[in-house]
Protein backbone atom coordinates (compact mmCIF):
# COMPACT_ATOMS: atom_id res chain seq x y z
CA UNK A 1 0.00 0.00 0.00
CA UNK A 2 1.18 3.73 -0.19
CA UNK A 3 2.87 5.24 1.96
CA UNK A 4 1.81 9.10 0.88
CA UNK A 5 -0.83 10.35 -1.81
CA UNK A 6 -1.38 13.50 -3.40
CA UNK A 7 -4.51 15.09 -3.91
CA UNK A 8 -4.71 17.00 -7.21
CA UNK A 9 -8.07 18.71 -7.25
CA UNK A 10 -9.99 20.61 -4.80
CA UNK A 11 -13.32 21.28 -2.56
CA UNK A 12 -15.43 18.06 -1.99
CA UNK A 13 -13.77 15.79 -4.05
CA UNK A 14 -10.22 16.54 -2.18
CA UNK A 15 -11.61 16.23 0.90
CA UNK A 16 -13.42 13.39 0.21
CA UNK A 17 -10.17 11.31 -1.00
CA UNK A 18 -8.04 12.64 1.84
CA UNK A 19 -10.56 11.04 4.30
CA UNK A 20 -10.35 7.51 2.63
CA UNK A 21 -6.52 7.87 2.82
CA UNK A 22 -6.73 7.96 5.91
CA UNK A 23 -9.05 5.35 7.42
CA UNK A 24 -6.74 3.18 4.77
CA UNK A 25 -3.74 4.49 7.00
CA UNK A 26 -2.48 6.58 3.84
CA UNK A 27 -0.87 9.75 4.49
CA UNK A 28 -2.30 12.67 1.94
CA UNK A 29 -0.92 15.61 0.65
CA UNK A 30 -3.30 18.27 -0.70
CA UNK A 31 -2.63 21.19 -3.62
CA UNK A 32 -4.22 24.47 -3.72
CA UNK A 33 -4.03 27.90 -5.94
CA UNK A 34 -3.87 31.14 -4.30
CA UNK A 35 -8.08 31.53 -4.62
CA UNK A 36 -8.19 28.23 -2.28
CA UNK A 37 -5.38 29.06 0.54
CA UNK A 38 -8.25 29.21 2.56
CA UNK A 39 -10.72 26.01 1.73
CA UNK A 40 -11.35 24.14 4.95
CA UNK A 41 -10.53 21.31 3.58
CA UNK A 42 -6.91 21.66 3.39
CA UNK A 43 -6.86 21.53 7.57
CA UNK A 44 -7.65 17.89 6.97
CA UNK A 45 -4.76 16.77 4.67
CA UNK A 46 -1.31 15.84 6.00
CA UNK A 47 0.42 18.12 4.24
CA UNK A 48 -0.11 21.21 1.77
CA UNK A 49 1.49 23.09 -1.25
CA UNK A 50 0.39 26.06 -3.38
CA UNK A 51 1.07 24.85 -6.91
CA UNK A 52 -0.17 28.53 -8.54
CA UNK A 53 -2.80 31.25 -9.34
CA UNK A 54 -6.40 30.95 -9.34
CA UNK A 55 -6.93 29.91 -13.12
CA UNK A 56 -7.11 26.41 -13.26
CA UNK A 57 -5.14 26.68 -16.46
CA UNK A 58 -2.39 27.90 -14.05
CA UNK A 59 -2.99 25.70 -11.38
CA UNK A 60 -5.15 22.53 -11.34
CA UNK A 61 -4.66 22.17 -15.27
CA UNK A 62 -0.54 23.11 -14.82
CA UNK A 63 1.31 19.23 -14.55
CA UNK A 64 4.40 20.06 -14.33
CA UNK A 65 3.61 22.30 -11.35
CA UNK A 66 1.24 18.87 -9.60
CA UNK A 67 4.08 16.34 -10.66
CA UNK A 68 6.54 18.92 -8.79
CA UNK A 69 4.73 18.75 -5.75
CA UNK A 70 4.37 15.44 -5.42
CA UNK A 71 8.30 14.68 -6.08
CA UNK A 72 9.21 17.27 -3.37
CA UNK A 73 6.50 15.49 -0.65
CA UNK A 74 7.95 12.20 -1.21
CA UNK A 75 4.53 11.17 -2.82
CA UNK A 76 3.67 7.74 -4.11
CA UNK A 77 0.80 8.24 -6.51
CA UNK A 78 -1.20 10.53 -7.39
CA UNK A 79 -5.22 10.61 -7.09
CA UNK A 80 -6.88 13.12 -9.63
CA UNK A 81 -10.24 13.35 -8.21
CA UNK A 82 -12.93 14.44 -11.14
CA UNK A 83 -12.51 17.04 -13.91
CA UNK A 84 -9.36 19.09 -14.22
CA UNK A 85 -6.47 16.26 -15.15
CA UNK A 86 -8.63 13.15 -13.80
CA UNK A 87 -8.91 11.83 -17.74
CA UNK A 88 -6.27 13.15 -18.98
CA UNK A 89 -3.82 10.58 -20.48
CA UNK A 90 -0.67 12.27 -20.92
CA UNK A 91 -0.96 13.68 -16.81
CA UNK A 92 -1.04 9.77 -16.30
CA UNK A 93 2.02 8.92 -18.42
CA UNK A 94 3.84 11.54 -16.51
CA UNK A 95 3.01 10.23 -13.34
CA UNK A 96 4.57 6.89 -14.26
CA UNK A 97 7.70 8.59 -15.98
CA UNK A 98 8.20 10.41 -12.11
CA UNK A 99 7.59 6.81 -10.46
CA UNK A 100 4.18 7.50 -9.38
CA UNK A 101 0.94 6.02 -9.60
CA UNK A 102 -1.77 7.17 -11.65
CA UNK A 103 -4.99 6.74 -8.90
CA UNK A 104 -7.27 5.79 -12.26
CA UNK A 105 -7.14 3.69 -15.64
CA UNK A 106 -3.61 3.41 -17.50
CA UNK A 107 -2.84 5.97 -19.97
CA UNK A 108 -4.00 3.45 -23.03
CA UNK A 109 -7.21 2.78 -21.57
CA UNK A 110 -7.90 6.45 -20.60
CA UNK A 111 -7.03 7.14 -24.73
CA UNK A 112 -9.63 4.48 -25.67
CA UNK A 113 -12.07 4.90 -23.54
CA UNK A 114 -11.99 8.84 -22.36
CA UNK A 115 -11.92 9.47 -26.20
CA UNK A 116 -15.64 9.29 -26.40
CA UNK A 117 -15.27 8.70 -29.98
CA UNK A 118 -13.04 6.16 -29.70
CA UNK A 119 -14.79 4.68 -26.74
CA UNK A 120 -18.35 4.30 -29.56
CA UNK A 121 -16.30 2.56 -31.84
CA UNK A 122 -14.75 0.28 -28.78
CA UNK A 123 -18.59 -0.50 -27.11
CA UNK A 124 -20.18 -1.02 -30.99
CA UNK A 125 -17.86 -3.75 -31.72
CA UNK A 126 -18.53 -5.41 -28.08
CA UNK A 127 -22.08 -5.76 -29.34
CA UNK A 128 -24.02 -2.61 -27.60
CA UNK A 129 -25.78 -0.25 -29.70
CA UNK A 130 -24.58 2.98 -30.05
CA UNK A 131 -26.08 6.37 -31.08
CA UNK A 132 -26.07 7.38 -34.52
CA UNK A 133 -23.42 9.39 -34.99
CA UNK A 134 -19.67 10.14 -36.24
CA UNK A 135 -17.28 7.26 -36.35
CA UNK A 136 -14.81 9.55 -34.47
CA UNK A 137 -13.30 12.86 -34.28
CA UNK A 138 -14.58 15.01 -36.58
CA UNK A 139 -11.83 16.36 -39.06
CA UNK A 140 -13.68 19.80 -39.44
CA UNK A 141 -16.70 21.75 -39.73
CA UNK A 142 -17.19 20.96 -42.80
CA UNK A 143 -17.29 17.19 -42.63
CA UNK A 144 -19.62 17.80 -39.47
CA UNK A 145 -22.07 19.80 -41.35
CA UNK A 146 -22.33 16.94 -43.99
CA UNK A 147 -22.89 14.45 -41.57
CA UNK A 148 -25.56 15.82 -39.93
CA UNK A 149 -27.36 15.97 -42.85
CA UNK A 150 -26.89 12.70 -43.80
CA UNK A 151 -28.45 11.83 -40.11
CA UNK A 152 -31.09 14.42 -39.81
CA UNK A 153 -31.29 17.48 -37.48
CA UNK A 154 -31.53 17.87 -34.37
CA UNK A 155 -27.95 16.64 -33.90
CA UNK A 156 -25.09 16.89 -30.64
CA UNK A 157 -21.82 18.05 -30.78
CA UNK A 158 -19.75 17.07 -27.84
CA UNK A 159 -16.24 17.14 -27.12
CA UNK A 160 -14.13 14.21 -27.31
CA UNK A 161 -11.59 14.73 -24.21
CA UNK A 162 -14.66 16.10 -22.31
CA UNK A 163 -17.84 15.51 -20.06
CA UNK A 164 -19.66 17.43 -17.47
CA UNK A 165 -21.66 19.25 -20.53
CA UNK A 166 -18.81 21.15 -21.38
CA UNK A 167 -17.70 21.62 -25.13
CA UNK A 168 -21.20 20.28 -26.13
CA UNK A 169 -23.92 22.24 -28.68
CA UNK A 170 -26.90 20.79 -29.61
CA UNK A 171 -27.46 21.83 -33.70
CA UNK A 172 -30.95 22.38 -35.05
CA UNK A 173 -30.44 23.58 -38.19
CA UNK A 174 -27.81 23.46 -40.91
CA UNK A 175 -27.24 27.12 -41.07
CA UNK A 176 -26.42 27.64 -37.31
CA UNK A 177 -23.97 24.36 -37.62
CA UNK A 178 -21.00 26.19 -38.14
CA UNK A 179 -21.39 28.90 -35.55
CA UNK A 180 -21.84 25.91 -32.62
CA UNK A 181 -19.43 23.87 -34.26
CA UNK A 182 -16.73 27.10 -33.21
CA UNK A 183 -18.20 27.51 -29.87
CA UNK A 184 -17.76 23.94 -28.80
CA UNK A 185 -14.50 23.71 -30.00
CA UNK A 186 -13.01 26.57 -28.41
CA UNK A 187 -14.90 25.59 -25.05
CA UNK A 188 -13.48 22.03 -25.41
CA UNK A 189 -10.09 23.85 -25.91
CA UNK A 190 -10.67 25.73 -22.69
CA UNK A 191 -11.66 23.12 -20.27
CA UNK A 192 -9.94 20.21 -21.37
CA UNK A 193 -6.92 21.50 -23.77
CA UNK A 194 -7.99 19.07 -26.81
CA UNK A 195 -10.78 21.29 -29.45
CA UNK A 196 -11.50 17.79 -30.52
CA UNK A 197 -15.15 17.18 -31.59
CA UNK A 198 -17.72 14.11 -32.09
CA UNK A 199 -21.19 14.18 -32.96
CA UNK A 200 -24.11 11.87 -32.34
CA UNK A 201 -27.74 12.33 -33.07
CA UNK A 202 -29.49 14.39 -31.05
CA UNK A 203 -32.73 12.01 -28.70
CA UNK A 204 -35.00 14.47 -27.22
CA UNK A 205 -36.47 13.67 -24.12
CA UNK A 206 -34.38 10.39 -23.35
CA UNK A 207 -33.62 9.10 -20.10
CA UNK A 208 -29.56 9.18 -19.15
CA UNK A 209 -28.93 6.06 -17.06
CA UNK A 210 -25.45 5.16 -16.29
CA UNK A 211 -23.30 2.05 -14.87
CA UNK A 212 -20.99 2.28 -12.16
CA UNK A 213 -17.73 -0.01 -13.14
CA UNK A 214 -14.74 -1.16 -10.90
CA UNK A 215 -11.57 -3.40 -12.70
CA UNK A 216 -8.47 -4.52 -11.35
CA UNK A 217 -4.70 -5.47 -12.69
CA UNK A 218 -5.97 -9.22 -12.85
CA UNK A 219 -8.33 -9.22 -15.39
CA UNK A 220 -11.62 -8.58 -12.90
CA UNK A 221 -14.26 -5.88 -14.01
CA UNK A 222 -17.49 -5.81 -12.12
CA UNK A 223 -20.22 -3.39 -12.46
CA UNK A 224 -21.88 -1.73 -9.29
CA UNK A 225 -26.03 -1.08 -10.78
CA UNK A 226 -26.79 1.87 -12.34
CA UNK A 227 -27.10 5.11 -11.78
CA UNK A 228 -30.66 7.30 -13.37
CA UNK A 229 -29.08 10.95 -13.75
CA UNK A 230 -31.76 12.41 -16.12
CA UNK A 231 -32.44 14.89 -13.86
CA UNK A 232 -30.38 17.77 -15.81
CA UNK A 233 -30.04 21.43 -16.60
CA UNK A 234 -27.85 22.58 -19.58
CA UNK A 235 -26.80 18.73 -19.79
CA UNK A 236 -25.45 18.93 -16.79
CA UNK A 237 -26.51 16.55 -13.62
CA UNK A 238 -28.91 17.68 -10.83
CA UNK A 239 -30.34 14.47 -9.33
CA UNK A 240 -28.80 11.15 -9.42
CA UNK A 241 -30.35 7.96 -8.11
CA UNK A 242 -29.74 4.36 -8.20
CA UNK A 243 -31.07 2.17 -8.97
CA UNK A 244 -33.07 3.70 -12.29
CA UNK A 245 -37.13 3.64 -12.12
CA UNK A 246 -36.96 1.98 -15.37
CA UNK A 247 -34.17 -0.49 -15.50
CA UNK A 248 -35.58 -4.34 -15.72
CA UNK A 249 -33.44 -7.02 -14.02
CA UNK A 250 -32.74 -8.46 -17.64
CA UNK A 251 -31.44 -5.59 -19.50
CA UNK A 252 -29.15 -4.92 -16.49
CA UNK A 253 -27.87 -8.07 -16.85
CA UNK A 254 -27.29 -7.83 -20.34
CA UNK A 255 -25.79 -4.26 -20.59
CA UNK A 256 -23.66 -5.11 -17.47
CA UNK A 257 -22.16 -8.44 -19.01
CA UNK A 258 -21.36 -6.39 -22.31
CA UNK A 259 -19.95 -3.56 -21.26
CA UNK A 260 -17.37 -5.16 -18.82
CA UNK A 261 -16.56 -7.61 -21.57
CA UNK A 262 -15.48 -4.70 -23.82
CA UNK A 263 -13.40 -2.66 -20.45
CA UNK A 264 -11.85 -6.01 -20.43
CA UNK A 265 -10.51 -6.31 -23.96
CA UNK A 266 -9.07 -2.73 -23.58
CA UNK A 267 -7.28 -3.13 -20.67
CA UNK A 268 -9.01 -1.20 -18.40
CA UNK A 269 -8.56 -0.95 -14.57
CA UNK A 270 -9.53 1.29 -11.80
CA UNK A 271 -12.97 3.15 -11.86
CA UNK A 272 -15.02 4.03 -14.60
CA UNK A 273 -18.74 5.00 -15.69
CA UNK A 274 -20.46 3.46 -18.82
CA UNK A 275 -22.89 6.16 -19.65
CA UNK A 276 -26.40 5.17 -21.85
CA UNK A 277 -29.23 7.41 -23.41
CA UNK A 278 -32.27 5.74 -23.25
CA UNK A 279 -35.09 6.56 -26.07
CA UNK A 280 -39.04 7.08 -25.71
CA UNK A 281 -39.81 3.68 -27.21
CA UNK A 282 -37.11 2.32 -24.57
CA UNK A 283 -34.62 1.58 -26.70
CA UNK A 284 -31.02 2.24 -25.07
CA UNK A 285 -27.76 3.50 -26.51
CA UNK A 286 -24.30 3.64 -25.53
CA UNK A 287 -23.31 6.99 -25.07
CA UNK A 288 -19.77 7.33 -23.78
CA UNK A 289 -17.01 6.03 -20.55
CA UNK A 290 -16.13 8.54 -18.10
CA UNK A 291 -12.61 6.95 -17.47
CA UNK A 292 -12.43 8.53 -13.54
CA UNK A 293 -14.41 8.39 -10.45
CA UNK A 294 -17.90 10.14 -11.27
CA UNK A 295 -19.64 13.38 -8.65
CA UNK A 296 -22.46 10.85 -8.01
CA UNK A 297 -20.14 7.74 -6.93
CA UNK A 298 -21.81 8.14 -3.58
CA UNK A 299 -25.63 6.64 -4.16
CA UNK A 300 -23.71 3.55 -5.53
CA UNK A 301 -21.53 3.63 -2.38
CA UNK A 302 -25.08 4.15 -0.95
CA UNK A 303 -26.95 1.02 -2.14
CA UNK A 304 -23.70 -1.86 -2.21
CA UNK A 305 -22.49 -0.31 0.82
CA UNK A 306 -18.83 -0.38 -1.24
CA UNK A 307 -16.12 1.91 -0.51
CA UNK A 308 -15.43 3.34 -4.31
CA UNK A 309 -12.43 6.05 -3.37
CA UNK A 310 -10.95 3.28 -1.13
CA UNK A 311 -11.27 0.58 -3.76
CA UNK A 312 -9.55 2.99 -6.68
CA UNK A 313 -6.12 3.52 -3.82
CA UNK A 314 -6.23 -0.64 -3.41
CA UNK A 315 -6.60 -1.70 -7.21
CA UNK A 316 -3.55 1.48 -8.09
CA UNK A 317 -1.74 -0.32 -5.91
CA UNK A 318 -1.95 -3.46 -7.16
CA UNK A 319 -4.29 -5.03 -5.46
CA UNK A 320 -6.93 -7.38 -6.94
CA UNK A 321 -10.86 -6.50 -6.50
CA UNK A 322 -12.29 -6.97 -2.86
CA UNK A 323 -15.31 -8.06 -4.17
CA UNK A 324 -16.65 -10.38 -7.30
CA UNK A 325 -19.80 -9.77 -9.44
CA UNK A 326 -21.71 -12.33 -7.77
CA UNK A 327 -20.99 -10.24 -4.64
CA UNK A 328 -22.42 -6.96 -4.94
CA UNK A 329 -26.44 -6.75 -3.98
CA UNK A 330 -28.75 -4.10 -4.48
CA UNK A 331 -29.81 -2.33 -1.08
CA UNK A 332 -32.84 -0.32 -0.86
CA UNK A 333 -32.70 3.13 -3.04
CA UNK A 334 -30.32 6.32 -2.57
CA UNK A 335 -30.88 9.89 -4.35
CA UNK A 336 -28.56 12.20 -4.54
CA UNK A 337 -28.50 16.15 -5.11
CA UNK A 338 -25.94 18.49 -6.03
CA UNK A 339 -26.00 21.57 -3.93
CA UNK A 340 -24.63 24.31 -6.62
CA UNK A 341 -23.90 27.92 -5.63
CA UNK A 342 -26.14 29.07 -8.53
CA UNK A 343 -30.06 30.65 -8.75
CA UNK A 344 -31.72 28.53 -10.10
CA UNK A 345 -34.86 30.65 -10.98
CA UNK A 346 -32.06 33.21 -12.79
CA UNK A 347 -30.73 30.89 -15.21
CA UNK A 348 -28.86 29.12 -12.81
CA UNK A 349 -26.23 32.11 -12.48
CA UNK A 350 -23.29 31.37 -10.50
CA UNK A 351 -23.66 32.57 -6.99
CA UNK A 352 -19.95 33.35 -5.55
CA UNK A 353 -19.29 34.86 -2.43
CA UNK A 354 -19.08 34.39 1.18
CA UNK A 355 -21.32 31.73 3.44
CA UNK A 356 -22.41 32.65 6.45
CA UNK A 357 -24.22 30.14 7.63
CA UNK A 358 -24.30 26.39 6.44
CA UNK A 359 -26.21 24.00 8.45
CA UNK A 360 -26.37 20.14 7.16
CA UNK A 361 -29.74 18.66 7.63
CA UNK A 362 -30.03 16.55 11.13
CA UNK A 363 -30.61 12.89 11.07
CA UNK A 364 -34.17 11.98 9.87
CA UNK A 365 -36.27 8.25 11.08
CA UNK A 366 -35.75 5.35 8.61
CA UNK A 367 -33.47 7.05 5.82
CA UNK A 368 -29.53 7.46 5.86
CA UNK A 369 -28.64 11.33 4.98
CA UNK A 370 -24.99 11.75 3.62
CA UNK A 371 -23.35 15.23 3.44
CA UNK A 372 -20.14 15.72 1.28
CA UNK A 373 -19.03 18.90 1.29
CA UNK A 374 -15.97 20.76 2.16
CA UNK A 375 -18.09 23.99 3.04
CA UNK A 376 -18.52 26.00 6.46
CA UNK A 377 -19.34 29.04 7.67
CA UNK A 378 -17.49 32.25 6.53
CA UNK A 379 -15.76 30.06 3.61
CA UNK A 380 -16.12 32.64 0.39
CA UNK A 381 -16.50 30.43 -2.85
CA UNK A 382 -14.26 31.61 -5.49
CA UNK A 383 -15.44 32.33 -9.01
CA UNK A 384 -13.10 30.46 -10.48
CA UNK A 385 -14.64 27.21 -10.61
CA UNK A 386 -17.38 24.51 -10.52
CA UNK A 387 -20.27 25.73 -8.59
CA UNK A 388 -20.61 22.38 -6.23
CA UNK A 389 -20.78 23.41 -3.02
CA UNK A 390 -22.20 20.16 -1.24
CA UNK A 391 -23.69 16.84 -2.16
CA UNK A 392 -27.26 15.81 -0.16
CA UNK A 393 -27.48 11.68 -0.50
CA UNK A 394 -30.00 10.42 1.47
CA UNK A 395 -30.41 6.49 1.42
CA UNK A 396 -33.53 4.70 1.95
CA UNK A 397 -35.16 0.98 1.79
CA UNK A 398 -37.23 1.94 -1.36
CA UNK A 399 -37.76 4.86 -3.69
CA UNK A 400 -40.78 6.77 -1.83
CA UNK A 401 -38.86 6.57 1.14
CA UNK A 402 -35.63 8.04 -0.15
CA UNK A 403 -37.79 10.57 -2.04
CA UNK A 404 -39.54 11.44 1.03
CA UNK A 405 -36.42 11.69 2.98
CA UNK A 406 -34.75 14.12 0.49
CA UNK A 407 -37.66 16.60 0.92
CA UNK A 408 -37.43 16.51 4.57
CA UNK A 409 -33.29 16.51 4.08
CA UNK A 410 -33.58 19.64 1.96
CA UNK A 411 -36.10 21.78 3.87
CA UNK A 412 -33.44 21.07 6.95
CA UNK A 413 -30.32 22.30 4.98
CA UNK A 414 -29.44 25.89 5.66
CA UNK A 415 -27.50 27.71 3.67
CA UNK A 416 -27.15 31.72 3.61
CA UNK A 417 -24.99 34.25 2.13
CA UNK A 418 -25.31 32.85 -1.63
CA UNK A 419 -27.89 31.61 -3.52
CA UNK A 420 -28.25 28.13 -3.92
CA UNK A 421 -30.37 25.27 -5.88
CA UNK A 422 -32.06 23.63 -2.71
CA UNK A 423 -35.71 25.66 -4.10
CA UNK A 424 -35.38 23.94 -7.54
CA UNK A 425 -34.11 20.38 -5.65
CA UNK A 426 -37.32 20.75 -3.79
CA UNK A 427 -39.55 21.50 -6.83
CA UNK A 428 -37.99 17.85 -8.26
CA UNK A 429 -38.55 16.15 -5.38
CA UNK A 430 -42.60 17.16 -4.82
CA UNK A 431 -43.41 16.96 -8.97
CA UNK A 432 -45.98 14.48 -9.24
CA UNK A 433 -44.17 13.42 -12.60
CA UNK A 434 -40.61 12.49 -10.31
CA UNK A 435 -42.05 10.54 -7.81
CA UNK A 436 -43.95 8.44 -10.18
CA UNK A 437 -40.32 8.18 -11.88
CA UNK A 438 -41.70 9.32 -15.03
CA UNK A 439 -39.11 11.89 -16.23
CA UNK A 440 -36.49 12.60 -18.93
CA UNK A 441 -33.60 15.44 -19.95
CA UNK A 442 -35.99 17.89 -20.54
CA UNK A 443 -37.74 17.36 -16.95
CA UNK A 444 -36.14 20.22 -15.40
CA UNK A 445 -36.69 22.41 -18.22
CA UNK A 446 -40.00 21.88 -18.25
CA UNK A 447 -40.93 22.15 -14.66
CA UNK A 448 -38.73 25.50 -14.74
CA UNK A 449 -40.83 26.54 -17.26
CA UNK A 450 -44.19 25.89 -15.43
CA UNK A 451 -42.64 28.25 -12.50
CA UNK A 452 -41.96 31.29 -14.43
CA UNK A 453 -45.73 30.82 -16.07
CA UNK A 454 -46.72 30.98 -12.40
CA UNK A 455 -44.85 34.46 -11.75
């Protein structure tokens, strides 16, 4: 086991790894840039270093400055969290070249499957059916443009390196094609340092539903369920919950035999998340591998009662799997929702500045209620990045109970000083149309819809 990780991301996510480390006995050391020196959750690592400005492109994008402080604190791997480097191959090459461990899939995996057009190709030849679409990167504009119209409009541009709805334009029309094409690609460029570009056909009003994977050194991938996380705004995630309110024992069998077949073939190892787009008429479609540890790991954690951060350090250190397929069972229901410093009835504009009071729900009869957060009182979120402020998972022995739970969780969750999206989390939760589990991507738009008619 090691001896010393570094952390290299921030808020939550750090926090949440340097607290595994240490019930594992793992000492943890934990980067910042000037516009975190003072993020509580820093106080909990072992030790700290200041790798550069506030920009991530400066600071939790800059390797050279990560791999530096991990030689000079005697680290032995390196855990990247999500976003920023966490599926970035080249990051994980240099980690090796320095002697350290890469805390996620090797380098050649993380090319073929965190190149979601190289992943479509990888999953279509294992036998699952895959969207529509390009048969990789696109070469230009140009070729997009002509593909699209070979498909049909509506279509989806989305960036190859990317997730987390960044570098992705949804195209209606041929003559607006090349203007989104531009955006996408220079937003791609931004967040992930790759313009690359796929596109798929665009499903409106599908369901995204998602599979939780775990693989070791010795040849052993097992999936964990699945994950429902059509619950978006801007394709970006609101509400997770596992297990999905329309996944059928048999079709999670056969997606979940399939898809570890193909991780197999490629080599893969550590965590990963096979993501699907479920039609109207129920037909499903692979969509793309998130080659890291996702935001919503924790309602998986929820219902297997699995460890997933604690699993990743074991199977980076060569360890094999804890557990076998045959081994993981489906507890009761868990729903998670991502507190965001955003208004949601503005647009969902970020909401920086300083908290002044932040009060987690108290425990509530017959549900489990998980905080993650590395927020407190008087902490001033920075504008530089992700608006994630907490994650509210609250466990329970079926789906109206979890449900139930999550209302009471929310309307006990005080948070002042900055907006936040607990109102629209509660709207979700009480919709007549969510707690029947009869929703899609363009759920939340709706219902935000309904509640400006009402003003």
């Amino acid at each position: 086991m090691f001896e010393r990780i570094l952390i290299a991301n921030r808020g939550e996510i750090a926090l949440r790894v340097i607290r595994a480390s240490r019930e594992m006995g793992v000492g943890s050391v934990a980067v910042y840039s000037e516009a975190d020196t003072d993020s509580p959750h820093l106080e909990e690592a072992d030790e700290r270093v200041c790798i550069g400005p506030a920009k991530s492109a400066e600071s939790y994008l800059n390797m050279e400055a990560i791999i530096q402080a991990a030689e000079q604190t005697d680290c032995c791997a390196v855990h990247p969290g999500y976003g920023f480097l966490a599926e970035n191959a080249l990051f994980a090459e240099l980690c090796e070249q320095a002697k350290m461990t890469f805390i996620g899939p090797p380098a050649g995996a993380t090319r073929a499957m965190g190149d979601k057009a190289s992943a479509r190709e990888t999953m279509r030849q294992a036998g699952l059916p895959v969207i529509p679409g390009s048969r990789g990167t696109l070469p230009d504009s140009e070729a997009g443009l002509k593909l699209a119209e070979e498909i049909g409009f509506p279509v989806l541009l989305k960036a190859t390196a990317g997730g987390g709805g960044r570098g992705m334009r949804r195209v209606d029309s041929a003559g607006e094609f090349a203007a989104r094409y531009d955006e996408a690609a220079l937003e791609a460029e931004k967040a992930f340092g790759n313009p690359g570009l796929y596109l798929e056909k665009y499903i409106i009003d599908g369901r995204h539903i998602e599979f939780q994977v775990m693989a070791d050194a010795f040849g052993n991938v097992v999936h964990l369920f699945e994950r429902e996380c059509s619950a978006q705004r801007r394709h970006q995630k609101l509400v997770e919950e596992s297990p999905s309110p329309v996944m059928t024992p048999d079709l999670r069998r056969d997606l979940g035999e399939k898809l570890c077949e193909a991780l197999r073939t490629v080599g893969y190892r550590n965590a990963g998340t096979v993501e699907f787009f479920r039609d109207s008429q129920g037909h499903i479609y692979f969509m793309e591998v998130n080659a890291r540890l996702q935001v919503e790991h924790p309602v998986t954690e929820q219902i297997t009662g699995r460890d997933l951060v604690a699993e990743q350090i074991r199977v980076a250190a060569n360890e094999p799997l804890l557990f076998e397929q045959d081994d993981i069972e489906m507890q009761g229901h868990s729903i998670e929702c991502r507190i965001n410093a955003e208004d949601p009835f503005d647009d969902f504009k970020p909401s920086p500045g300083q908290v002044t009071e932040f009060v987690p729900p108290a425990d509530i009869p017959g549900v489990k209620v998980r905080v993650d957060s590395h927020v407190r009182p008087g902490y001033r979120i920075p504008v530089y990045y992700d608006s994630l402020i907490a994650k509210l998972i609250v466990w329970g022995p079926d789906r109206d109970a979890a449900r139930e739970g999550m209302v009471n969780a929310l309307e006990g969750f005080k948070v002042d000083g900055v907006k936040t999206t607990i109102p629209i989390h509660l709207k979700i939760m009480k919709d007549a149309d969510f707690a029947a589990g009869n929703y899609d991507t363009g759920f939340v738009g709706r219902l935000l819809g309904e509640l400006n008619d009402e003003k």
